[in-house]
N, C-alpha and C. Protein backbone atom coordinates (compact mmCIF):
# COMPACT_ATOMS: atom_id res chain seq x y z
N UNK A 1 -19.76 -20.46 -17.40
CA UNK A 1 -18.60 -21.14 -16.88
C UNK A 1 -18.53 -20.90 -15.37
N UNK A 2 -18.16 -22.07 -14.70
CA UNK A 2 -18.15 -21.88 -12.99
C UNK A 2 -16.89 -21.10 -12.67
N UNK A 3 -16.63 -20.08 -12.21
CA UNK A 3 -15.17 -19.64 -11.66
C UNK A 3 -14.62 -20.63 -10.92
N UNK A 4 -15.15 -21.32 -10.26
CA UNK A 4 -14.66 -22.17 -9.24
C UNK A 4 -13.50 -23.73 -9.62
N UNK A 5 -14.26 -23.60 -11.02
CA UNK A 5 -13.31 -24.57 -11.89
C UNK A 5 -11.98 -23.81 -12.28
N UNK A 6 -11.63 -23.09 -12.47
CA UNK A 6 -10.27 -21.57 -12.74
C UNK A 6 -9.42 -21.76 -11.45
N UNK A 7 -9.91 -21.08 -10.55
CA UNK A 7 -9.55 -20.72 -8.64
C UNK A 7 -9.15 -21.59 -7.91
N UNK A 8 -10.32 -22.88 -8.45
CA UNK A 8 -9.58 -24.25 -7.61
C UNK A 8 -10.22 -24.23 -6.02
N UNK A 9 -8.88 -24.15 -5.20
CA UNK A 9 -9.84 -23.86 -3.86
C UNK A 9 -8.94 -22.62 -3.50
N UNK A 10 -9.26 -21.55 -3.98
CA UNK A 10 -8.50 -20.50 -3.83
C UNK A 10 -9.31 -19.38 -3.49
N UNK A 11 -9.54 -18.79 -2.25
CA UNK A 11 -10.58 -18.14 -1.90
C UNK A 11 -10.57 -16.61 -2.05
N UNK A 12 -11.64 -15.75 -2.33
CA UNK A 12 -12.04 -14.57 -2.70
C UNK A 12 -10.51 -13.57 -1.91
N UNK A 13 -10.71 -14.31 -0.61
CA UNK A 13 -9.90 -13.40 0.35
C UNK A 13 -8.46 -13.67 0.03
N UNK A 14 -7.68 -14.55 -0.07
CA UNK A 14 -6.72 -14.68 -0.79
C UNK A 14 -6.18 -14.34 -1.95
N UNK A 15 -7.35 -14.28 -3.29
CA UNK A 15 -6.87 -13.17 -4.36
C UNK A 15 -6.90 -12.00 -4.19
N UNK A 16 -7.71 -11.02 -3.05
CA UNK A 16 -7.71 -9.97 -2.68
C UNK A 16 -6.08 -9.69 -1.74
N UNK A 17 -5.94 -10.24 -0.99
CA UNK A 17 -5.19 -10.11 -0.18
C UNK A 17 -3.87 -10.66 -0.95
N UNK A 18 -3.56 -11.08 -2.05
CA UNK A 18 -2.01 -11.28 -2.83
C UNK A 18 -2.46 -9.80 -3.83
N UNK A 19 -3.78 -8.82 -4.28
CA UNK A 19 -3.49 -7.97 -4.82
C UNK A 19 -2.98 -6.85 -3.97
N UNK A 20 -3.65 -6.86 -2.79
CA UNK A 20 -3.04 -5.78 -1.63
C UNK A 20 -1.56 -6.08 -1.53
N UNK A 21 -1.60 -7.07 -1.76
CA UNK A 21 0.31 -7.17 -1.39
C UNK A 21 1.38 -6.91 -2.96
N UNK A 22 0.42 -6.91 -3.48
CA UNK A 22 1.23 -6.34 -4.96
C UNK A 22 1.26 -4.50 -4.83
N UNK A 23 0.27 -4.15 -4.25
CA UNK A 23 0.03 -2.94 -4.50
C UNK A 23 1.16 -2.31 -3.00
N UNK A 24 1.16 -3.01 -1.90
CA UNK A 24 1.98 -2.85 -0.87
C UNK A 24 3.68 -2.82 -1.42
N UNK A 25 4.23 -3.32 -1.66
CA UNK A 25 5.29 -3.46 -2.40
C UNK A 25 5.40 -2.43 -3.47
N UNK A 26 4.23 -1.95 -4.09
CA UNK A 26 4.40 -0.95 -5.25
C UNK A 26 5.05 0.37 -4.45
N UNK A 27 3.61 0.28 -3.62
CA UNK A 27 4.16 1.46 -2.44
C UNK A 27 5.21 1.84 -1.84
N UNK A 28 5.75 0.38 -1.31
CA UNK A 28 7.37 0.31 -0.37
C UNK A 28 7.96 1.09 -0.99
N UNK A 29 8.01 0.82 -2.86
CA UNK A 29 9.08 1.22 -3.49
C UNK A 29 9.01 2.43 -3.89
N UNK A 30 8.13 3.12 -4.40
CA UNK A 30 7.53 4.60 -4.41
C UNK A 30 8.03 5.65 -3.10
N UNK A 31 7.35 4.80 -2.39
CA UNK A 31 8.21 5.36 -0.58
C UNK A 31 9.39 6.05 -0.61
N UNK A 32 10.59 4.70 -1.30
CA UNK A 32 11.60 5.33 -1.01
C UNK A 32 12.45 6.12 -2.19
N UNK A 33 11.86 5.71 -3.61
CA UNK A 33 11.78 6.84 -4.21
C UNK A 33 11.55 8.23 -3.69
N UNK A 34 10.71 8.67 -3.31
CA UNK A 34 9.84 9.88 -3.27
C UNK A 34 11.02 10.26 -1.67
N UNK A 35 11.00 9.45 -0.60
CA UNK A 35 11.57 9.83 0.13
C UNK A 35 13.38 10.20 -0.30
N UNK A 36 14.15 9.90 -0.68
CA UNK A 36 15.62 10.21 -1.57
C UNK A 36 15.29 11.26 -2.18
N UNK A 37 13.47 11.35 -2.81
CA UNK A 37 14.18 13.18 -3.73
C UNK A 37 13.53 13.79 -2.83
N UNK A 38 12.77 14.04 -2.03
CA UNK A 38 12.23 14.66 -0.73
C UNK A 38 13.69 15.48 -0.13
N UNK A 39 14.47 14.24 0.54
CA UNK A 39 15.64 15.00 1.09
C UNK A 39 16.73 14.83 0.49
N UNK A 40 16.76 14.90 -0.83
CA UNK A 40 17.78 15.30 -1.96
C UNK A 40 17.54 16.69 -2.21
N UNK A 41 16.47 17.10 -2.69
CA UNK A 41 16.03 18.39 -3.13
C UNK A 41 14.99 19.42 -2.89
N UNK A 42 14.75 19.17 -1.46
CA UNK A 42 13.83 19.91 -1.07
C UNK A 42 14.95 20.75 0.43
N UNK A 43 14.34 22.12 0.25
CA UNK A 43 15.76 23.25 1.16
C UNK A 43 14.87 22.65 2.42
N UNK A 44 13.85 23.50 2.65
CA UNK A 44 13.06 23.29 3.85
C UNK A 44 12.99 21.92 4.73
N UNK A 45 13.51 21.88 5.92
CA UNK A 45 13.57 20.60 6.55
C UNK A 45 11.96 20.14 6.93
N UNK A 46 10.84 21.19 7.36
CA UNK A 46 9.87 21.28 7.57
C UNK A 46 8.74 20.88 6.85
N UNK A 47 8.82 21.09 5.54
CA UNK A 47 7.93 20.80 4.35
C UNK A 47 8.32 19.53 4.12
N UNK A 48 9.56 18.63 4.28
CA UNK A 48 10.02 17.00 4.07
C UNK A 48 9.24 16.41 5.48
N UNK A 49 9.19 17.00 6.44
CA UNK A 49 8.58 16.15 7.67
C UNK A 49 6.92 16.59 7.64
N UNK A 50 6.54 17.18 7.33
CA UNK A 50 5.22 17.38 6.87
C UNK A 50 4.57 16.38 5.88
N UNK A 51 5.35 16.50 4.46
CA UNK A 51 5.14 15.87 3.41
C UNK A 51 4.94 14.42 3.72
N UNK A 52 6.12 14.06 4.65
CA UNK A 52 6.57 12.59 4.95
C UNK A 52 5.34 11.92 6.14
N UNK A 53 4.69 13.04 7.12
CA UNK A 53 3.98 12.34 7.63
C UNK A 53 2.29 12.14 6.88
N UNK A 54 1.99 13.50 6.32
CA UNK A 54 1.00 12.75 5.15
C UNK A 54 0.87 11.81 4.37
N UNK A 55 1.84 11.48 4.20
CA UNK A 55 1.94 10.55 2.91
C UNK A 55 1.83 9.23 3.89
N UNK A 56 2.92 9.07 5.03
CA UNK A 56 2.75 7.66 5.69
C UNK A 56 1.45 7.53 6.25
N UNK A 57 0.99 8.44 6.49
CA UNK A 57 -0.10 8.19 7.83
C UNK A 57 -1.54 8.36 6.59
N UNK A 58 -1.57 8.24 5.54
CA UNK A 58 -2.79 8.32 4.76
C UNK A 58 -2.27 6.99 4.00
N UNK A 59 -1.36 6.66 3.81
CA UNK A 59 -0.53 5.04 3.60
C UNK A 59 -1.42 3.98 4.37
N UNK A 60 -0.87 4.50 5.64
CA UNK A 60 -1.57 3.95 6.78
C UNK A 60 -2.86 3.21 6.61
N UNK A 61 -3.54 4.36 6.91
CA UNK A 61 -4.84 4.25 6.82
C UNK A 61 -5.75 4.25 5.77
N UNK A 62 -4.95 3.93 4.54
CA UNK A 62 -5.84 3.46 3.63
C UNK A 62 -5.55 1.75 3.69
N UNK A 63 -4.00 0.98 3.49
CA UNK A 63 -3.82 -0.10 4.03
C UNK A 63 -4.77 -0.80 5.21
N UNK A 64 -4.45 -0.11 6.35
CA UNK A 64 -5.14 -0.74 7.11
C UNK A 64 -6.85 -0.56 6.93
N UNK A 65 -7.08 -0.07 6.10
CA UNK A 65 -9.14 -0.01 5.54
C UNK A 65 -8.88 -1.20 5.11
N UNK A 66 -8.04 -1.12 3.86
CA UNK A 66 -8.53 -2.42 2.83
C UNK A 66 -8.51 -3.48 3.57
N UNK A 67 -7.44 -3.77 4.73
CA UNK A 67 -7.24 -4.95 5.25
C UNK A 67 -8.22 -5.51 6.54
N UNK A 68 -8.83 -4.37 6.93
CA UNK A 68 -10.51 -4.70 7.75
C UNK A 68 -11.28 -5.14 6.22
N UNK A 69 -11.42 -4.66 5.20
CA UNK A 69 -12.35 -4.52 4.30
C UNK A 69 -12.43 -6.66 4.04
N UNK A 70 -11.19 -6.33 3.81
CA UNK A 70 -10.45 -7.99 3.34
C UNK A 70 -11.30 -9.21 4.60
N UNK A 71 -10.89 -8.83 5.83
CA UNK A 71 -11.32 -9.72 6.69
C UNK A 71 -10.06 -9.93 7.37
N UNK A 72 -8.90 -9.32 7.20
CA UNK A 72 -7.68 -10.15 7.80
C UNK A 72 -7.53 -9.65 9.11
N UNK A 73 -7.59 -7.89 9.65
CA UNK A 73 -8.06 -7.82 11.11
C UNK A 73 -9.09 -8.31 11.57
């Protein structure tokens, strides 16, 4: 069977790039989960700004891989 008959004219980079954006949005929301019990229940102000910049800045830069990977930079 041709994929191309399924897809239409719907290109590789476009189903890639609407799954990055499903998975982006998963994230957003995880984010601010995780950020509310971060500084709900954590004493240390230090270990929340630590925590918080690992998490964004490996966010970061895994996003911005896939999206060289994709072709969109």
């Amino acid at each position: 069977m041709d994929p191309s008959i399924l897809l239409g004219d719907i290109s590789i980079q476009q189903i890639l790039l609407g799954i990055l954006s499903a998975v982006f949005l998963f994230f957003i929301v995880m984010s601010i989960i995780l950020y509310y019990h971060w500084r709900k229940y954590t004493e240390r102000a230090s270990t929340v700004i630590f925590a918080e910049f690992i998490y964004l800045t490996g966010g970061a830069i895994l996003f911005s891989s896939a999206l060289i990977l994709i072709g969109i930079i």
